[in-house]
Each structure stands twice: as structure tokens, then as C-alpha cells.
Protein backbone atom coordinates (compact mmCIF):
# COMPACT_ATOMS: atom_id res chain seq x y z
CA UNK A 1 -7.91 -22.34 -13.68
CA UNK A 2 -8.84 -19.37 -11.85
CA UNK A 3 -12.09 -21.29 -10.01
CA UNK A 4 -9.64 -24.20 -9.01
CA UNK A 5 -7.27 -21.75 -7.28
CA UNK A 6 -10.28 -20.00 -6.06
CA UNK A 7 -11.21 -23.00 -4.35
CA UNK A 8 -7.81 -24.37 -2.71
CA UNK A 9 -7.69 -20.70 -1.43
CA UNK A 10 -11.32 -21.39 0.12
CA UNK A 11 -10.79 -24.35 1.51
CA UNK A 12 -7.11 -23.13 2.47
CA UNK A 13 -8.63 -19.77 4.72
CA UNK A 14 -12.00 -21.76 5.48
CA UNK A 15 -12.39 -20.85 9.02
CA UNK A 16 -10.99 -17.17 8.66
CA UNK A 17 -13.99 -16.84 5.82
CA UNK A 18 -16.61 -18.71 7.39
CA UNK A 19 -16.26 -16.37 10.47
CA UNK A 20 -16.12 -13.46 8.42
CA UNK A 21 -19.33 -14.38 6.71
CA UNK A 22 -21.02 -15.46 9.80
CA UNK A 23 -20.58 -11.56 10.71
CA UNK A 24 -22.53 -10.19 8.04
CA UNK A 25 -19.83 -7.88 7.07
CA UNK A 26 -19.80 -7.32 3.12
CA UNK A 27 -16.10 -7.78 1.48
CA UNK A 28 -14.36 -5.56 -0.84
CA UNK A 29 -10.89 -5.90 -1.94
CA UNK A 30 -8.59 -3.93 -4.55
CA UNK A 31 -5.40 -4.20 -6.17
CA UNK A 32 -4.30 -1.21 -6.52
CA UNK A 33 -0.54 -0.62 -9.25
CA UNK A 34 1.42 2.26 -9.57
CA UNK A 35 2.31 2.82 -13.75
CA UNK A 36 5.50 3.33 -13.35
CA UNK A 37 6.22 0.09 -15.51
CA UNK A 38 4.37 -2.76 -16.76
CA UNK A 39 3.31 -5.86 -14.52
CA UNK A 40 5.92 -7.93 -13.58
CA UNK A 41 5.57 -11.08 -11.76
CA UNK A 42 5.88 -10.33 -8.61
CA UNK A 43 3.17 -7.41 -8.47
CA UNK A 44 0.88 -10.53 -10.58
CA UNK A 45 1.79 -12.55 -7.23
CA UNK A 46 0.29 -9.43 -5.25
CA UNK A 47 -3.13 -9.46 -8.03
CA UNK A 48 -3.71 -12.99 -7.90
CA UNK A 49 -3.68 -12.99 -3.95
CA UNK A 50 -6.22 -10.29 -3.42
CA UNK A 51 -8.32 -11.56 -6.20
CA UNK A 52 -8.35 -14.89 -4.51
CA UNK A 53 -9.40 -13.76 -1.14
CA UNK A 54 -11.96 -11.30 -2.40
CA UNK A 55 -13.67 -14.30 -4.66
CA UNK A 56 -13.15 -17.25 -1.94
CA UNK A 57 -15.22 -14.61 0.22
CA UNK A 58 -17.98 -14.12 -2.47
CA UNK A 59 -16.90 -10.48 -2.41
CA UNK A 60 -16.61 -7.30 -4.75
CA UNK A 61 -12.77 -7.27 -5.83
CA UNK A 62 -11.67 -3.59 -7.48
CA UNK A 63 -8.69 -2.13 -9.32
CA UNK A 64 -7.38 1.35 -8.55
CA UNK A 65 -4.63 3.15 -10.74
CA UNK A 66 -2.46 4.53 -8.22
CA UNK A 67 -1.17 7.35 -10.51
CA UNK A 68 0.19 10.00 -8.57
CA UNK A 69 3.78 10.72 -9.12
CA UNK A 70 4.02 11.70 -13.21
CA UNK A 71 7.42 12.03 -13.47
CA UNK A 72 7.88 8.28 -12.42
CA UNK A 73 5.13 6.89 -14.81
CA UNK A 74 5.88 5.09 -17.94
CA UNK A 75 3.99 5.76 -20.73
CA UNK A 76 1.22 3.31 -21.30
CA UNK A 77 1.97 1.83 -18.44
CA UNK A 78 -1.09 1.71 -17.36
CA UNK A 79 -3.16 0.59 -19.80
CA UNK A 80 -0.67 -1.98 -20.48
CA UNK A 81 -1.29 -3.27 -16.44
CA UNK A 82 -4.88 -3.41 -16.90
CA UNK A 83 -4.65 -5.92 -20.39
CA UNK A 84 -2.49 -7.92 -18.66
CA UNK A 85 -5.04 -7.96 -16.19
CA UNK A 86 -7.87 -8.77 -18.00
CA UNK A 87 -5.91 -11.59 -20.18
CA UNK A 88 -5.48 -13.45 -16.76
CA UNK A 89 -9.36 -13.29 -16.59
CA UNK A 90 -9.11 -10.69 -13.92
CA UNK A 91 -12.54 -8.73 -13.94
CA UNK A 92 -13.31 -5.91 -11.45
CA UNK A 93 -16.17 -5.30 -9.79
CA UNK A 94 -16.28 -1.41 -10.68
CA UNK A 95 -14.97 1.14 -12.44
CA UNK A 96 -11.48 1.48 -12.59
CA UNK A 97 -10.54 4.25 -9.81
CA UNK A 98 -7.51 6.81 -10.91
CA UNK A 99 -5.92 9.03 -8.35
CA UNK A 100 -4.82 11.61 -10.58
CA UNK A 101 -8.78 12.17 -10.47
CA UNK A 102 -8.84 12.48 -6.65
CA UNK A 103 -7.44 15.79 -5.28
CA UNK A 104 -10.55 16.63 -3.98
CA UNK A 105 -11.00 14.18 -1.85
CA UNK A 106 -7.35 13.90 -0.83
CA UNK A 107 -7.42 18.08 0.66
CA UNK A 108 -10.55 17.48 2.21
CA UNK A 109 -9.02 14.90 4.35
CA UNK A 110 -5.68 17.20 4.58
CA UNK A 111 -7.91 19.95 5.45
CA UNK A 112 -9.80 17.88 8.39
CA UNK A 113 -6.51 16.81 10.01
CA UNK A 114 -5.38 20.46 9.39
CA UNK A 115 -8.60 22.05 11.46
CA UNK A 116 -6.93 20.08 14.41
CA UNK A 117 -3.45 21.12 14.16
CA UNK A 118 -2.64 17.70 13.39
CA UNK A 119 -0.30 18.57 10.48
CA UNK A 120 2.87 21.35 10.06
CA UNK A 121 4.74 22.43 7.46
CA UNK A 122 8.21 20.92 7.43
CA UNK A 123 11.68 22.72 5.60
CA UNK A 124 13.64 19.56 6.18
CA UNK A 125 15.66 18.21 3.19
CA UNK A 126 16.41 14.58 2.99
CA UNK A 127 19.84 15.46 3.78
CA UNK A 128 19.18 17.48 6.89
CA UNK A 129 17.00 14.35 8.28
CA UNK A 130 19.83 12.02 7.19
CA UNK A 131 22.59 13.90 8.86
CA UNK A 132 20.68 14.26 11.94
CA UNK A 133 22.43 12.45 15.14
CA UNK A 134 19.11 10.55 15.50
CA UNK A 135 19.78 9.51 12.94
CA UNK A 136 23.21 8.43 12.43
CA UNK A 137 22.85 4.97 13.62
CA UNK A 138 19.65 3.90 11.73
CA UNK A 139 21.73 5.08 8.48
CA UNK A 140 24.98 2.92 9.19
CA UNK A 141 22.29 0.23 9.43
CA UNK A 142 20.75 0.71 6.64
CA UNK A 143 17.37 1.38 8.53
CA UNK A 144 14.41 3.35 7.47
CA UNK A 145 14.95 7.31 8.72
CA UNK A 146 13.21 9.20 11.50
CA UNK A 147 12.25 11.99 11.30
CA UNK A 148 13.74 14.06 14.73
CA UNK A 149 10.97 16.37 14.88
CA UNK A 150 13.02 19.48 13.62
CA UNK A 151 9.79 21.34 12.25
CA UNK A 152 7.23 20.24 14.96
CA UNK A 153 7.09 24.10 16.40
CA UNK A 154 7.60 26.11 13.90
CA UNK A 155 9.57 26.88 10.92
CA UNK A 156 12.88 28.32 11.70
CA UNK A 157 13.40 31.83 10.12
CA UNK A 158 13.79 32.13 6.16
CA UNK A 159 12.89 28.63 6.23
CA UNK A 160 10.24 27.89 3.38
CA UNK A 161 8.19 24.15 3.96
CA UNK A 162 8.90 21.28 1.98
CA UNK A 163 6.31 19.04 2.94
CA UNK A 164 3.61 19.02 5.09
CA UNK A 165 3.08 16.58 8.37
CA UNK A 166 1.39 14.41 10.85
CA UNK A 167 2.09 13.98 14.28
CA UNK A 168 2.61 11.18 15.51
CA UNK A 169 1.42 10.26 19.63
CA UNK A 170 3.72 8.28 21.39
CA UNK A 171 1.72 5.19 21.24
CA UNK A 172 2.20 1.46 19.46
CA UNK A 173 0.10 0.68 16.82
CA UNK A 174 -0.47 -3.03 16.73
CA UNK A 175 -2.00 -5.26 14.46
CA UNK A 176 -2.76 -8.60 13.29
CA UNK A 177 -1.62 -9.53 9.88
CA UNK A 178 -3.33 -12.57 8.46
CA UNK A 179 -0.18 -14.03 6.69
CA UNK A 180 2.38 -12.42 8.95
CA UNK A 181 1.22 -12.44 12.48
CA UNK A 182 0.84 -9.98 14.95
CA UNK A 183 2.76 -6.73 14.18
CA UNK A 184 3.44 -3.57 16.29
CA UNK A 185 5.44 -0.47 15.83
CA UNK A 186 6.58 2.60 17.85
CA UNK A 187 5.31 5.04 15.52
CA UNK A 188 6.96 8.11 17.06
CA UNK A 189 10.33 6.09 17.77
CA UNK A 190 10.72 4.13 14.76
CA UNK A 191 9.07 6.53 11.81
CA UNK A 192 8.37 9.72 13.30
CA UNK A 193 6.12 12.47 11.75
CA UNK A 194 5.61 11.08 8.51
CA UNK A 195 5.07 13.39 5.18
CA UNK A 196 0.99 13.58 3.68
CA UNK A 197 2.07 16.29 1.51
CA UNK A 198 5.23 17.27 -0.78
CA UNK A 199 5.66 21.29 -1.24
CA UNK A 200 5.88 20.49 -4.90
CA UNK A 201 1.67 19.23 -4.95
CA UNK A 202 1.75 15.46 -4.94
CA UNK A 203 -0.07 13.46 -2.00
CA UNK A 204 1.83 11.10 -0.10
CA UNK A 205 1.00 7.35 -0.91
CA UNK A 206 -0.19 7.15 2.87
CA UNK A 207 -2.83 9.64 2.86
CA UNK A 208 -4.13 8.37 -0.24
CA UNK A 209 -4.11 4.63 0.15
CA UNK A 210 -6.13 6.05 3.27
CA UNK A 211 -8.31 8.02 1.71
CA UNK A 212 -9.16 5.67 -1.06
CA UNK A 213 -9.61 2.19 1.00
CA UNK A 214 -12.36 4.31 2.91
CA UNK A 215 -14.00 5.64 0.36
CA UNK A 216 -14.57 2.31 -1.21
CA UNK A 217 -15.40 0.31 1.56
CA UNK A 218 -12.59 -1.82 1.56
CA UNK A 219 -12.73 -4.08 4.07
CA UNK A 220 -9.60 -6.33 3.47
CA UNK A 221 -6.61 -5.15 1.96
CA UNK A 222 -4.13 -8.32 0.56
CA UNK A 223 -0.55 -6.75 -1.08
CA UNK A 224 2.93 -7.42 -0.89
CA UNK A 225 4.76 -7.79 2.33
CA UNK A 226 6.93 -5.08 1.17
CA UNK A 227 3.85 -2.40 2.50
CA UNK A 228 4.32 -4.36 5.92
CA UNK A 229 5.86 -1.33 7.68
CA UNK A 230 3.54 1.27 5.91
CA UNK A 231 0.59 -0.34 7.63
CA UNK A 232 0.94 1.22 11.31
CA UNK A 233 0.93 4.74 9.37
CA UNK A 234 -2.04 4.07 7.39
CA UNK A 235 -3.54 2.98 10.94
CA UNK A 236 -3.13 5.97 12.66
CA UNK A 237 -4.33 7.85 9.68
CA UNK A 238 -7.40 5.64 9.70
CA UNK A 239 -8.17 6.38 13.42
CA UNK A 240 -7.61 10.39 12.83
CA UNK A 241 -9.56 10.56 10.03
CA UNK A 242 -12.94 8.41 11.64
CA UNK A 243 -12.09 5.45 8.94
CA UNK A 244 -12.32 1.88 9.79
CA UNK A 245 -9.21 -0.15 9.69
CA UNK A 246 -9.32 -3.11 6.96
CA UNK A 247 -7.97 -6.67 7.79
CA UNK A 248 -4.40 -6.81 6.67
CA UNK A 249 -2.73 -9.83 4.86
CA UNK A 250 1.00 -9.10 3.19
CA UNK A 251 1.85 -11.60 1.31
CA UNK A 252 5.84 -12.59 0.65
CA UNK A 253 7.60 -10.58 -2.18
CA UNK A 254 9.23 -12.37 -4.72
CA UNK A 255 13.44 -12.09 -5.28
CA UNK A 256 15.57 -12.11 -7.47
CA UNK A 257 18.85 -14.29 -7.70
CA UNK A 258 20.56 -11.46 -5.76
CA UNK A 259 18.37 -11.93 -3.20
CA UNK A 260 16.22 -8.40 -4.10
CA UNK A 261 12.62 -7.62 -4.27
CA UNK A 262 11.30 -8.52 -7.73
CA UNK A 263 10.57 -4.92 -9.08
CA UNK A 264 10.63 -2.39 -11.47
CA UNK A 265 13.71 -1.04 -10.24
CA UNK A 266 15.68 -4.58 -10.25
CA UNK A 267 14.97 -4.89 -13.58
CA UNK A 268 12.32 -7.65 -13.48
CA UNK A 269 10.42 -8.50 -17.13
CA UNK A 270 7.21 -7.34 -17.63
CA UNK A 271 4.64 -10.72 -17.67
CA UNK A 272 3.43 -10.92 -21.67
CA UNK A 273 -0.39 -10.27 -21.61
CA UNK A 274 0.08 -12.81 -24.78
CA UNK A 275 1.33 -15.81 -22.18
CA UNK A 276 -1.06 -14.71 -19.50
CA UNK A 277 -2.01 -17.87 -18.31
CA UNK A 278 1.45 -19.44 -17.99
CA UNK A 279 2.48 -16.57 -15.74
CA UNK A 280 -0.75 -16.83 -13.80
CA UNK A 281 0.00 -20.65 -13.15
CA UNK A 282 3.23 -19.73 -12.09
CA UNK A 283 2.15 -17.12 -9.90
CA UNK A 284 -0.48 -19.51 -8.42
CA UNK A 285 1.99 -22.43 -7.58
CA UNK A 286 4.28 -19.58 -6.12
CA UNK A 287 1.49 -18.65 -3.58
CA UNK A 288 0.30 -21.70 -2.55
CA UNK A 289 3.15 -23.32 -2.56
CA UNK A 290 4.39 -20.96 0.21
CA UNK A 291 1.04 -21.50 2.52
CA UNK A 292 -0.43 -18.34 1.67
């Protein structure tokens, strides 16, 4: 099954992967779960996509545990993920790579963007950015929060930090998502400085993602179109740190009958590593069904 989808993918993206390989350019590609649950089928969807543009481009396809929140893990999750991985013939081309493994690497970066002043320590609570009159209209709307800024000069006295982070230029970061089209976001405007660090020791996801895609060469990263808004932060991240910026592709998220995201948190089954290969058809006709 997995050749046949392989190829209408091919044939599907022909001219994108033909220029590609005209370049030269070696591909890598990852999926990359957080165990906080089993796979379900939507985050399947999101595996079979990137495994399908990584093979259609005769390229190395990996799997990275994105482990870096305990207290939100399930136990066994994640050895549960990678069966149901490998029962839908899913093979990487590597070692699986665990973040819990990667604090090195993680301050080193921290420390870089540090040396230039391009992080601060932050006191804010969720609350106090909520409550902010920036920020009063983006919450009646239900809109992602900015941050105003409150910490960018100094924390005020007694005032212990929180988090640590970057600043943000007032620039647009604009890409070109394969599946989506051309994106572009006000980072400073829209996001504001966004948190690498939590007082409490965890890495953000953005640094790490970051961190990790560079370190492994990835060259094309395909996930859910739920990231689509993380991307211009990952960006800028890319371009502080010297890393090269992957080709994007976000692929549409799956709902359920309320209309929500597919996810662990709506309560969607985990797929049965026993029926692997019905759920994998059914993620297949999903994706090409919908011109991906």
C-alpha cells in the first residue's frame, strides 16, 4: 500500500520534486509526536504526509520524541506511538531522537542568543498579559495573546522572572507554504516577544523544534496546519541562530463532529497498532482526497 501512495504523492508533487532534485540538495524529513497520548488519527494524517514526501523525494525520513513537558506525558505513550508506527510499515532512517536527551544543545543555543542580548527575563503571569489593554480586544476575540513588552527593560522591583525571551524586530516574516500558500506575519504586532524558556526548566517547543530541525539537517518539514502560525517564530529563530530555514508544507487538521481539531484533548481514539493498515488507508484517502 504504502509504495502505491508513495507514488500518487510522486506523481501528485512531480514538478516541486523534480526541481528539488535537479538542485542537488539532499532531503530529510521527521515526524516528530509529543507522548502526551497515543496516536490518534489525525497526528497518523500528519505521519503519513511527511513520510510520503520524504520517500516520493528518495530522501532520509526520521522520528523525534518530542518529550519535553513530563507532567503532560502519558505513560507509555511513547512507546505505544512508535508500534503504531512501525505496524503501518513506517521505518526511520535513524535513531529515534528524544528531547529529554537534549539540554545541552538547547542552552547552547539559549546561551548564543543570550551573548547578544537577544533574550530577557520576563515576571509576567498569564494573567497580567491577559489583562493587559493590548490585549483586551484580541481576548474578546478569542485571538492568540501578545505579549505588550512589559519586561523588555528590566524587571520591575521584587519582581522574580518567569520565563525567559526573544525579541522580536519589527519586521514581517513571510513565507511560502507548499500546501497553504504564501504566509506572512507581523511578528512584533501579532505575537510579540515570544517565551524560549519557562522559570520552572522546560524549553519552549520553539527553540527546540529549532534547534533540532538544524541539527538534523532537515530540509523539509510536513505537519499539521495547526503549527501554521508557529512557523514565522521558528523563522526568526532560524535566522538568529545562523540555521537554514526548511520548506514548509502544513497539511489540514482533521475535526471532529463539533467542528474541533482531532486531538488528544477532544477526546479522539487512539488508532489500534492491531488495525494499522485500515487506519493507514483511511488516513491515505483523507490526504489525497483533499489535494494534498
Amino acid at each position: 500500500m504504502l509504495e502505491d501512495w508513495i507514488a500518487a504523492w510522486k506523481q501528485r508533487h512531480a514538478a516541486r520534486i523534480a526541481a528539488w532534485q535537479a538542485g542537488g540538495r539532499p532531503y530529510t524529513g521527521r515526524f516528530a509526536p509529543s507522548p502526551t497520548g497515543p496516536l490518534h488519527q489525525g497526528s497518523l494524517l500528519a505521519a503519513l504526509a511527511s513520510y510520503l514526501d520524504a520517500r516520493a523525494h528518495g530522501g532520509r525520513w526520521l522520528i523525534r520524541m518530542e518529550d519535553l513537558d513530563p507532567p503532560r506525558e502519558m505513560p507509555g505513550a511513547a512507546q505505544a506511538i512508535l508500534e503504531t508506527l512501525a505496524a503501518c510499515g513506517f521505518q526511520p532512517d535513524g535513531e529515534v531522537v528524544w528531547q529529554s536527551r537534549r539540554d545541552a544543545a538547547y542552552q547552547a543555543a539559549f546561551d548564543a542568543l543570550a551573548a547578544r542580548g537577544l533574550v530577557y527575563a520576563c515576571a509576567c503571569t498569564r494573567k497580567e498579559v491577559a489583562d493587559s489593554l493590548l490585549n483586551q480586544r484580541e481576548r474578546a476575540f478569542g485571538r492568540e495573546l501578545v505579549y505588550p513588552g512589559t519586561c523588555r527593560h528590566g524587571l520591575g522591583p521584587g519582581r522574580q522572572a518567569r520565563a525567559w525571551r526573544v525579541r522580536t524586530a519589527d519586521e514581517i516574516v513571510a513565507f511560502d507554504d507548499v500546501l497553504q500558500g504564501p504566509q506572512r506575519q507581523d511578528l512584533a504586532r501579532e505575537v510579540g516577544d515570544f517565551v524560549v524558556r519557562r522559570a520552572d526548566g522546560p524549553w519552549a517547543y520553539q527553540l527546540a523544534v529549532v534547534v533540532d530541525d538544524g541539527a538534523a539537517g532537515v530540509s523539509h518539514v510536513v505537519r499539521g496546519a495547526d503549527l501554521l502560525d508557529s512557523t514565522p517564530r521558528q523563522i526568526l529563530l532560524q535566522r538568529l541562530l545562523g540555521l537554514p530555514t526548511p520548506v514548509y508544507a502544513h497539511v489540514d487538521v482533521l475535526a471532529n463532529a463539533q467542528g474541533e481539531k482531532l486531538s488528544k484533548q477532544t477526546g479522539a481514539p487512539a488508532v489500534d497498532a492491531a488495525d494499522a493498515p485500515a487506519s493507514l488507508a483511511q488516513a491515505a484517502q483523507t490526504l489525497l482526497a483533499r489535494g494534498a
